[in-house]
N, C-alpha and C. Protein backbone atom coordinates (compact mmCIF):
# COMPACT_ATOMS: atom_id res chain seq x y z
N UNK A 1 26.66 6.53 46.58
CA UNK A 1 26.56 7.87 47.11
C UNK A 1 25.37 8.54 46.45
N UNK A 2 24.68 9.33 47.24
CA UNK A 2 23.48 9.81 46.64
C UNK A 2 23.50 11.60 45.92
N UNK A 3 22.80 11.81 45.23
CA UNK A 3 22.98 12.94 44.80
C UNK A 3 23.26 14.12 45.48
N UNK A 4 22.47 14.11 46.73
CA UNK A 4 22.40 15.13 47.72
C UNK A 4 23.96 14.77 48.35
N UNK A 5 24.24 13.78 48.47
CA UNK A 5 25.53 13.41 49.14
C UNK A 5 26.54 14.09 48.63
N UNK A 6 26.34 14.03 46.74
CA UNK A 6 27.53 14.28 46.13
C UNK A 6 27.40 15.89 46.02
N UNK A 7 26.32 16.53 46.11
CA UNK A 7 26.43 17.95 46.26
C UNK A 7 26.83 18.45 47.61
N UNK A 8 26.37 18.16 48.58
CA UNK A 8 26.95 18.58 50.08
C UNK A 8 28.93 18.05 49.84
N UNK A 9 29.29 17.12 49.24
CA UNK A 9 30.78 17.07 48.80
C UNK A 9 31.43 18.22 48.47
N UNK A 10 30.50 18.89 47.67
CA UNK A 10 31.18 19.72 45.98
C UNK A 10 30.98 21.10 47.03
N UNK A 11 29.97 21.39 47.97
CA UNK A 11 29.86 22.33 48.61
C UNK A 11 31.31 22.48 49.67
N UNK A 12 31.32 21.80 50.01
CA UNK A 12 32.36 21.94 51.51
C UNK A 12 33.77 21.59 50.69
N UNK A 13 34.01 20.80 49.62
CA UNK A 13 35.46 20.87 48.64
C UNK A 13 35.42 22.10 48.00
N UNK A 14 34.58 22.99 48.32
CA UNK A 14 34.40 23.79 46.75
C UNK A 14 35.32 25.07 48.53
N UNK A 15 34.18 25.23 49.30
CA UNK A 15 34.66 25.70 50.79
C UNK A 15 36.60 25.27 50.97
N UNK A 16 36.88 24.41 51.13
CA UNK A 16 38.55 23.87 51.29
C UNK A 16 39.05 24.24 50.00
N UNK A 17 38.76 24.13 49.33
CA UNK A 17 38.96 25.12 47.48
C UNK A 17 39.67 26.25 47.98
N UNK A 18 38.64 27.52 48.71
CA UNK A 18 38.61 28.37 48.53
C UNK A 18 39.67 28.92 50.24
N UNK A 19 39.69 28.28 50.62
CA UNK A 19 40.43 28.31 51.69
C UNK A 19 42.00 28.28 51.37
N UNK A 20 42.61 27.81 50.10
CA UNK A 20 43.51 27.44 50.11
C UNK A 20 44.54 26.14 50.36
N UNK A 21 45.76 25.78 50.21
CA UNK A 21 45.98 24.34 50.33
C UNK A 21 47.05 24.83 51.32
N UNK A 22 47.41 23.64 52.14
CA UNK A 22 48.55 23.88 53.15
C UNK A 22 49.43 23.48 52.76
N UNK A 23 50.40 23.95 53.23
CA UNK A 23 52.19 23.76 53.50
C UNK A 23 52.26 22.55 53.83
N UNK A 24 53.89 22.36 53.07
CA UNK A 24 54.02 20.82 54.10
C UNK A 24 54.07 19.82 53.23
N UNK A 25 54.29 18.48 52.91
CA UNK A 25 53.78 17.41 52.34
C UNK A 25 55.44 16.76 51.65
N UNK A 26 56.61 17.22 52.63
CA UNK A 26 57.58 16.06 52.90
C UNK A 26 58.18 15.36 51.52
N UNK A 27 58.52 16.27 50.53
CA UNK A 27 58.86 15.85 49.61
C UNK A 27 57.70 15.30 48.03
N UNK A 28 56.65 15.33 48.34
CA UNK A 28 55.40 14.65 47.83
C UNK A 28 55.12 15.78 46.49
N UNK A 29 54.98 15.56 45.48
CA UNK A 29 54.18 16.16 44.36
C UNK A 29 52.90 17.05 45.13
N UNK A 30 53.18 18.42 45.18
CA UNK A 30 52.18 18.98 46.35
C UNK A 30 50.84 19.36 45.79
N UNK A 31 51.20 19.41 44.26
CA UNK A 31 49.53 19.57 43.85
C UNK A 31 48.63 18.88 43.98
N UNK A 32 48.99 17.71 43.27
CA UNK A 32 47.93 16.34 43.45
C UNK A 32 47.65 15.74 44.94
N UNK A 33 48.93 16.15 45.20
CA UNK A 33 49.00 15.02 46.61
C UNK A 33 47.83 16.53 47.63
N UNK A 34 48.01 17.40 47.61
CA UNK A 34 47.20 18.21 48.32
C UNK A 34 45.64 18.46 48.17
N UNK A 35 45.82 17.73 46.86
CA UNK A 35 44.17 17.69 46.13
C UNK A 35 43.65 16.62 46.96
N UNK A 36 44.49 15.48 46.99
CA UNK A 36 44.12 14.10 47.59
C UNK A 36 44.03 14.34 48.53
N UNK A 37 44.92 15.39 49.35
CA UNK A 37 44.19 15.45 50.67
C UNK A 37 43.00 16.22 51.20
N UNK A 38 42.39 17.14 50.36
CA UNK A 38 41.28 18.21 50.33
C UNK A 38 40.04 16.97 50.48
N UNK A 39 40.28 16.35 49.05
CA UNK A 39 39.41 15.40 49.11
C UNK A 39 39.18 14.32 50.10
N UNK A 40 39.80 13.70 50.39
CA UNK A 40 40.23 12.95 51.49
C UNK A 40 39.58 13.73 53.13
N UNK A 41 39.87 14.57 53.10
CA UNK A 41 39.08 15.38 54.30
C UNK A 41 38.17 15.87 54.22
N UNK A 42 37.64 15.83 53.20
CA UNK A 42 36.00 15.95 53.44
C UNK A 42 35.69 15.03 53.42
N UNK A 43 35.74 13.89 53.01
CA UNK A 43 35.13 12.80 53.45
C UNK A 43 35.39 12.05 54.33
N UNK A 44 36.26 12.52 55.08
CA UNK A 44 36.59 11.97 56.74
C UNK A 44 35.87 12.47 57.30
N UNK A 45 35.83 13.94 57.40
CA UNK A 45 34.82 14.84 57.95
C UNK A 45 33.01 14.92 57.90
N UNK A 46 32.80 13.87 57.07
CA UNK A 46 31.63 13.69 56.93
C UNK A 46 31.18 12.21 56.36
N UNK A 47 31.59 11.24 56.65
CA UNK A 47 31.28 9.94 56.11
C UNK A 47 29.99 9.67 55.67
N UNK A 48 29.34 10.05 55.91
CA UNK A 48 27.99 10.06 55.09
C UNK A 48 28.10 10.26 54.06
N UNK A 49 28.61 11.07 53.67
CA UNK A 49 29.14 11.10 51.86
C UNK A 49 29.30 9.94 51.12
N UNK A 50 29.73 8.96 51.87
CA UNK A 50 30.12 7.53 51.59
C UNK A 50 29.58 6.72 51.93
N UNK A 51 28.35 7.10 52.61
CA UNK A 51 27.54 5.50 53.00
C UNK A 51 28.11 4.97 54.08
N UNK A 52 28.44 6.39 55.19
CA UNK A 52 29.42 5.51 56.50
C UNK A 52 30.65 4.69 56.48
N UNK A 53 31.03 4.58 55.26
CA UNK A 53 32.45 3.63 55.61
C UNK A 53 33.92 4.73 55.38
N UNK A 54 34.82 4.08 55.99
CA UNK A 54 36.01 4.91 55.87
C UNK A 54 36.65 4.88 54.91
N UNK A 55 37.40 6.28 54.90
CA UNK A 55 38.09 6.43 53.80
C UNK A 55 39.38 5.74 53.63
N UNK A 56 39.81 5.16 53.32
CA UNK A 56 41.11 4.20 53.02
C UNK A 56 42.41 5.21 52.96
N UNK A 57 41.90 5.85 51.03
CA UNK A 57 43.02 6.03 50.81
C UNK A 57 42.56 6.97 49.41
N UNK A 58 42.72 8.51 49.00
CA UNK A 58 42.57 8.79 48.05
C UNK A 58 43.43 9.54 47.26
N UNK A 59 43.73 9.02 46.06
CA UNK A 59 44.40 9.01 44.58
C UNK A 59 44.23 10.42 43.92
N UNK A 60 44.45 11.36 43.75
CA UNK A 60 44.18 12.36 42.79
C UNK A 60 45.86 12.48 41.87
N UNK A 61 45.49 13.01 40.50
CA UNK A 61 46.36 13.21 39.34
C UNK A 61 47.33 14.44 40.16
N UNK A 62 48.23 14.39 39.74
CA UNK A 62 49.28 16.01 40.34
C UNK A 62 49.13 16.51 39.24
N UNK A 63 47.92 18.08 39.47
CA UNK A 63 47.61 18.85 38.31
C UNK A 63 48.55 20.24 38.76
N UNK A 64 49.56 20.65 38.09
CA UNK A 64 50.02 21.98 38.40
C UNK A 64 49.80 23.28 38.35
N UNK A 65 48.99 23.37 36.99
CA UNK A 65 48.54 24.76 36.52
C UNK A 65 47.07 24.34 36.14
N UNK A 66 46.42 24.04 36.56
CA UNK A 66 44.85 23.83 35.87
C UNK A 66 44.34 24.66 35.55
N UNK A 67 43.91 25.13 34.00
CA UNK A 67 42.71 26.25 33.74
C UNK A 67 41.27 25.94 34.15
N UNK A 68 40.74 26.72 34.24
CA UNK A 68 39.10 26.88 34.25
C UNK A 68 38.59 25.60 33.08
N UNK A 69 37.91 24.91 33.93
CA UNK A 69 37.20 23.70 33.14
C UNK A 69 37.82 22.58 33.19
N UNK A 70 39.26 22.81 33.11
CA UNK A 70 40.09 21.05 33.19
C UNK A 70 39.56 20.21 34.26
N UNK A 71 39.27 19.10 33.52
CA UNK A 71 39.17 17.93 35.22
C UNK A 71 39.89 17.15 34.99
N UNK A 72 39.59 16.45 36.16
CA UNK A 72 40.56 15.47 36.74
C UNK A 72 39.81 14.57 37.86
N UNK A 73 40.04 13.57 37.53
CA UNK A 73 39.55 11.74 38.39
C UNK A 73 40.36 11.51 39.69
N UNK A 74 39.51 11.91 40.40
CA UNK A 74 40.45 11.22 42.24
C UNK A 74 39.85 9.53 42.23
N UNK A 75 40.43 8.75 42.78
CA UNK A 75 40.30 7.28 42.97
C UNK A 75 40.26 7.33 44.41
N UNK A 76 38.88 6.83 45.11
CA UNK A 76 38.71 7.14 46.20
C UNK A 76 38.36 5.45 46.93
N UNK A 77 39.53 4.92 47.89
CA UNK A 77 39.29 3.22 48.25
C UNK A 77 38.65 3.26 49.68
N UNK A 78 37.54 3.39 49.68
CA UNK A 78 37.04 2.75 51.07
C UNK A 78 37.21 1.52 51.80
N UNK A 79 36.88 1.52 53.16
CA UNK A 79 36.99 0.59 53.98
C UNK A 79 37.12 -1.27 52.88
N UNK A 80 38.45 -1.95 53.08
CA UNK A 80 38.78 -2.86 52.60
C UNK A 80 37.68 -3.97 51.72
N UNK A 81 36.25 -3.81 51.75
CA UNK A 81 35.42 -4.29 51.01
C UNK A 81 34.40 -3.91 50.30
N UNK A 82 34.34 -2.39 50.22
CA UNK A 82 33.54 -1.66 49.33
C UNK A 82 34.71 -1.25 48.23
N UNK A 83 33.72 -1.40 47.19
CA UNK A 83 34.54 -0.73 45.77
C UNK A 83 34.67 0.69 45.93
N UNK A 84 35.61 0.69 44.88
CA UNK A 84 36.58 2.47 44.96
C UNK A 84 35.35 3.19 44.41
N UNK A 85 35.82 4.46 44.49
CA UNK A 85 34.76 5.35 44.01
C UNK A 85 35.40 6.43 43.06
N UNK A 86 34.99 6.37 42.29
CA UNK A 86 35.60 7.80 41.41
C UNK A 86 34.67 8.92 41.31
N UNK A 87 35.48 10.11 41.74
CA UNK A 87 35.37 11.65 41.70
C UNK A 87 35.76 12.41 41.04
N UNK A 88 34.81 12.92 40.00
CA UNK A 88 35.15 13.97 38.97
C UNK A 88 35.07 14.78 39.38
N UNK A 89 36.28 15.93 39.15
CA UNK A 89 36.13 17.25 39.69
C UNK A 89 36.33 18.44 38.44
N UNK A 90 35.85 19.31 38.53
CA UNK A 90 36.29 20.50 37.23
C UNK A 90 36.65 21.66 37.75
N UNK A 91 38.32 22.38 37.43
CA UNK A 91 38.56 23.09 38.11
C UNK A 91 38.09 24.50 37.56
N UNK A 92 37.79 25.12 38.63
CA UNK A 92 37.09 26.83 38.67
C UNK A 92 38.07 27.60 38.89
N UNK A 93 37.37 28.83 39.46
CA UNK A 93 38.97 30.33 39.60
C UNK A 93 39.75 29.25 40.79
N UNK A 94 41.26 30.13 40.87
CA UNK A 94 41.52 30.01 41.45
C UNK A 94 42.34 28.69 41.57
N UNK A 95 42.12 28.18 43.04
CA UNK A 95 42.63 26.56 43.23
C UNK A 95 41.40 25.79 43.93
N UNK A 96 40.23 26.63 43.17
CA UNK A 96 38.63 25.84 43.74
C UNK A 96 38.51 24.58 42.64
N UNK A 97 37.53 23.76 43.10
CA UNK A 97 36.99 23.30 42.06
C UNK A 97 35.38 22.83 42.56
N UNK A 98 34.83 21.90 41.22
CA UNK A 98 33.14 21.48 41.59
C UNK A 98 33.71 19.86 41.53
N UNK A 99 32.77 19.38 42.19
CA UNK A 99 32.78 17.53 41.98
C UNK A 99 31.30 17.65 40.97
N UNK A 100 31.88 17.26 40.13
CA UNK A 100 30.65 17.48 38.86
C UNK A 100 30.21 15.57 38.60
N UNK A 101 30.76 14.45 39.24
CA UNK A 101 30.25 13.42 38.77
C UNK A 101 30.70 12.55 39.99
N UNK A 102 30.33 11.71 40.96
CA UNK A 102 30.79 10.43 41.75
C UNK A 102 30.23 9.44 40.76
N UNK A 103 31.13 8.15 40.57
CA UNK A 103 30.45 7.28 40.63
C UNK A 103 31.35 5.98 41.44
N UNK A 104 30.47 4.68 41.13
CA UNK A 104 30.77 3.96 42.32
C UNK A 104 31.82 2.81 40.91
């Protein structure tokens, strides 16, 4: 993923940040699991982020109360033969955060 890639990420997660998280999620740990899905939809929504391949399946920690600065590692598995990708994120006000690091 390229730099510009990983900032147009942090822009439009930072956007779904600030939007809020939805209702819903069927019994599931709703923090993490809602993080995974923030993340997860932006990069459906824009596969270029990823070098065109699909998103599999993404992993984030269930963070409940995060202060300002805590991060946290999403595990991100693309299409069945590209390696996972990890996404550092650091959380800001609110229930925003920045993707401060991809790597592959």
């Amino acid at each position: 993923m390229t730099r510009i890639g990983a900032l147009l990420a942090l822009a439009v997660v930072v956007a779904l940040g600030a939007c809020g998280g939805g209702e819903g999620g069927g019994g599931r740990d709703s923090t993490g699991n809602e993080l995974s899905r923030r993340v997860r939809a932006v990069l459906t929504q824009d596969p270029t982020l990823v070098d065109g391949l699909e998103v599999e399946d993404v992993t984030c920690p269930n963070v409940t109360e995060p202060a300002v600065g805590d991060r946290a590692t999403c595990i991100v598995h693309l299409d069945g033969l590209a390696p996972r990708v990890e996404v550092d994120i650091e959380f800001t006000e609110g229930v925003a955060f920045d993707v401060v690091a991809v790597m592959p």
